[in-house]
Protein backbone atom coordinates (compact mmCIF):
# COMPACT_ATOMS: atom_id res chain seq x y z
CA UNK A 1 10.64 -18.97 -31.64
CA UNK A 2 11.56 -15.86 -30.02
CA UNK A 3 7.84 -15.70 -28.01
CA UNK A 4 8.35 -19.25 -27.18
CA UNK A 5 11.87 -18.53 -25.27
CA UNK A 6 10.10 -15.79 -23.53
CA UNK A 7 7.88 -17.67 -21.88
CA UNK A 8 9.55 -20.32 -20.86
CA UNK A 9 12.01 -18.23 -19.10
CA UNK A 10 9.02 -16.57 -17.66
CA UNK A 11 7.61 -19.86 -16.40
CA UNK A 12 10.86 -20.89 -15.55
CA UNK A 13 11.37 -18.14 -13.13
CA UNK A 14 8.00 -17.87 -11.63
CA UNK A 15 8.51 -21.55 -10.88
CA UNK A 16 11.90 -20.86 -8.96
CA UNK A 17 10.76 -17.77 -7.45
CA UNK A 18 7.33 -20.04 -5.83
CA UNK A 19 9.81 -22.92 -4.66
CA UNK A 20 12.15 -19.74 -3.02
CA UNK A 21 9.07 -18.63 -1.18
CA UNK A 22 8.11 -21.74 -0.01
CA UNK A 23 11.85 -22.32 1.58
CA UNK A 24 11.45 -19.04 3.25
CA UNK A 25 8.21 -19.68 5.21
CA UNK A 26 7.98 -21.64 8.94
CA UNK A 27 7.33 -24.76 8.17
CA UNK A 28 4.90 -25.73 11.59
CA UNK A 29 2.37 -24.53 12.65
CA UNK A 30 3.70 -22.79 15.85
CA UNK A 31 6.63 -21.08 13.83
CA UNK A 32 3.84 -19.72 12.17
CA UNK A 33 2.08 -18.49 15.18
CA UNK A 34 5.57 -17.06 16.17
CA UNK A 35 6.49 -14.84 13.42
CA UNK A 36 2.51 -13.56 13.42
CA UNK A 37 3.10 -12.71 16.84
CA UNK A 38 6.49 -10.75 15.85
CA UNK A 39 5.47 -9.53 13.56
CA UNK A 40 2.02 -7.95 15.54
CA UNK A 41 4.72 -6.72 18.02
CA UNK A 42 7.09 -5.47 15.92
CA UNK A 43 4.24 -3.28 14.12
CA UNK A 44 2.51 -1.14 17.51
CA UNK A 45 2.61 2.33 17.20
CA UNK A 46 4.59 2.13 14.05
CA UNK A 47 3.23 2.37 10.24
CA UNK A 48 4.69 1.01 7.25
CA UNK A 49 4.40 0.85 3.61
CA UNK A 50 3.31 3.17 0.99
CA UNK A 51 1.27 6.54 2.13
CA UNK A 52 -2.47 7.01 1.40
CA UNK A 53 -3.10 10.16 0.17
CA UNK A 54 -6.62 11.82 0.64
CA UNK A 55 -7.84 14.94 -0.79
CA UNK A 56 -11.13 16.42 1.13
CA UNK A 57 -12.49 19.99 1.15
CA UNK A 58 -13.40 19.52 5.01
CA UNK A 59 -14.56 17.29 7.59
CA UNK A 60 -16.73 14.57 6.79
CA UNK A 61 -17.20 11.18 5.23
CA UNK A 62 -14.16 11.23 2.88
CA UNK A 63 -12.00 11.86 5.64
CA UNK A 64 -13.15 9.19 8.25
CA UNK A 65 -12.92 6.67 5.83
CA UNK A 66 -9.38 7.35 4.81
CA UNK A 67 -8.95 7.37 8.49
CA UNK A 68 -10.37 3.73 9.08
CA UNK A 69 -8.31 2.31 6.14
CA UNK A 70 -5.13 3.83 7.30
CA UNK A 71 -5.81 2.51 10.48
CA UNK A 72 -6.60 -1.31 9.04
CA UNK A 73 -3.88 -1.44 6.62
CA UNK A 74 -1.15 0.46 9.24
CA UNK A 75 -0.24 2.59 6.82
CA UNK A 76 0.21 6.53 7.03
CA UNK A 77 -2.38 8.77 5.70
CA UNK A 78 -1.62 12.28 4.25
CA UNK A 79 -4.19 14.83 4.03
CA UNK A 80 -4.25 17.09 1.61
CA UNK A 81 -6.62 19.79 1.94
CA UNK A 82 -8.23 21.19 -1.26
CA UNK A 83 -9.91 25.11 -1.30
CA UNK A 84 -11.37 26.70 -4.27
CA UNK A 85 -10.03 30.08 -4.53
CA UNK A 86 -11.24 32.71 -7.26
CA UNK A 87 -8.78 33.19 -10.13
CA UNK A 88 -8.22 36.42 -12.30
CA UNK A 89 -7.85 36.63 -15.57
CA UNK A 90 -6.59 39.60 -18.08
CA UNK A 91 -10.62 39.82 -19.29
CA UNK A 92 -10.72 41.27 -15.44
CA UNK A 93 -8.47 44.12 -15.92
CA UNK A 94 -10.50 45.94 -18.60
């Protein structure tokens, strides 16, 4: 019983929520073309969205494609730059 009242609130909503987004798009085809076009305007020079986060130990192949995709999906990219440095341990001491 208790399963079967969780998903039908579940269907319930996901049907609401789909009829909300459909009230909430352009309806034509040039109100579509509009809000692309804001949208594309709205967006130059500026990123949004979640970071990308990239860890390389130098220039190369990693690095230009986490370059590209930032790029396509206008998002930022933050580098971070990984160096192996020698550790000591007490066994060094002796």
């Amino acid at each position: 019983m208790f399963a079967g009242t969780v998903v039908a609130a579940g269907l319930i909503l996901h049907a609401l929520a789909r009829i909300m987004q459909k009230r909430s798009l352009p309806a034509t085809g040039e109100e579509l073309e509009k809000a692309h076009q804001r949208r594309l305007q709205s967006r130059k020079g500026t990123t949004s969205g979640l970071p990308i986060v990239c860890a390389v130990r130098g220039r190369g192949g990693t690095l230009d494609f986490a370059i590209k995709i930032a790029q396509e999906m206008n998002r930022p990219l933050y580098i971070l730059f990984v160096r192996e440095q020698p550790t000591l341990n007490l066994e060094d001491f002796k």
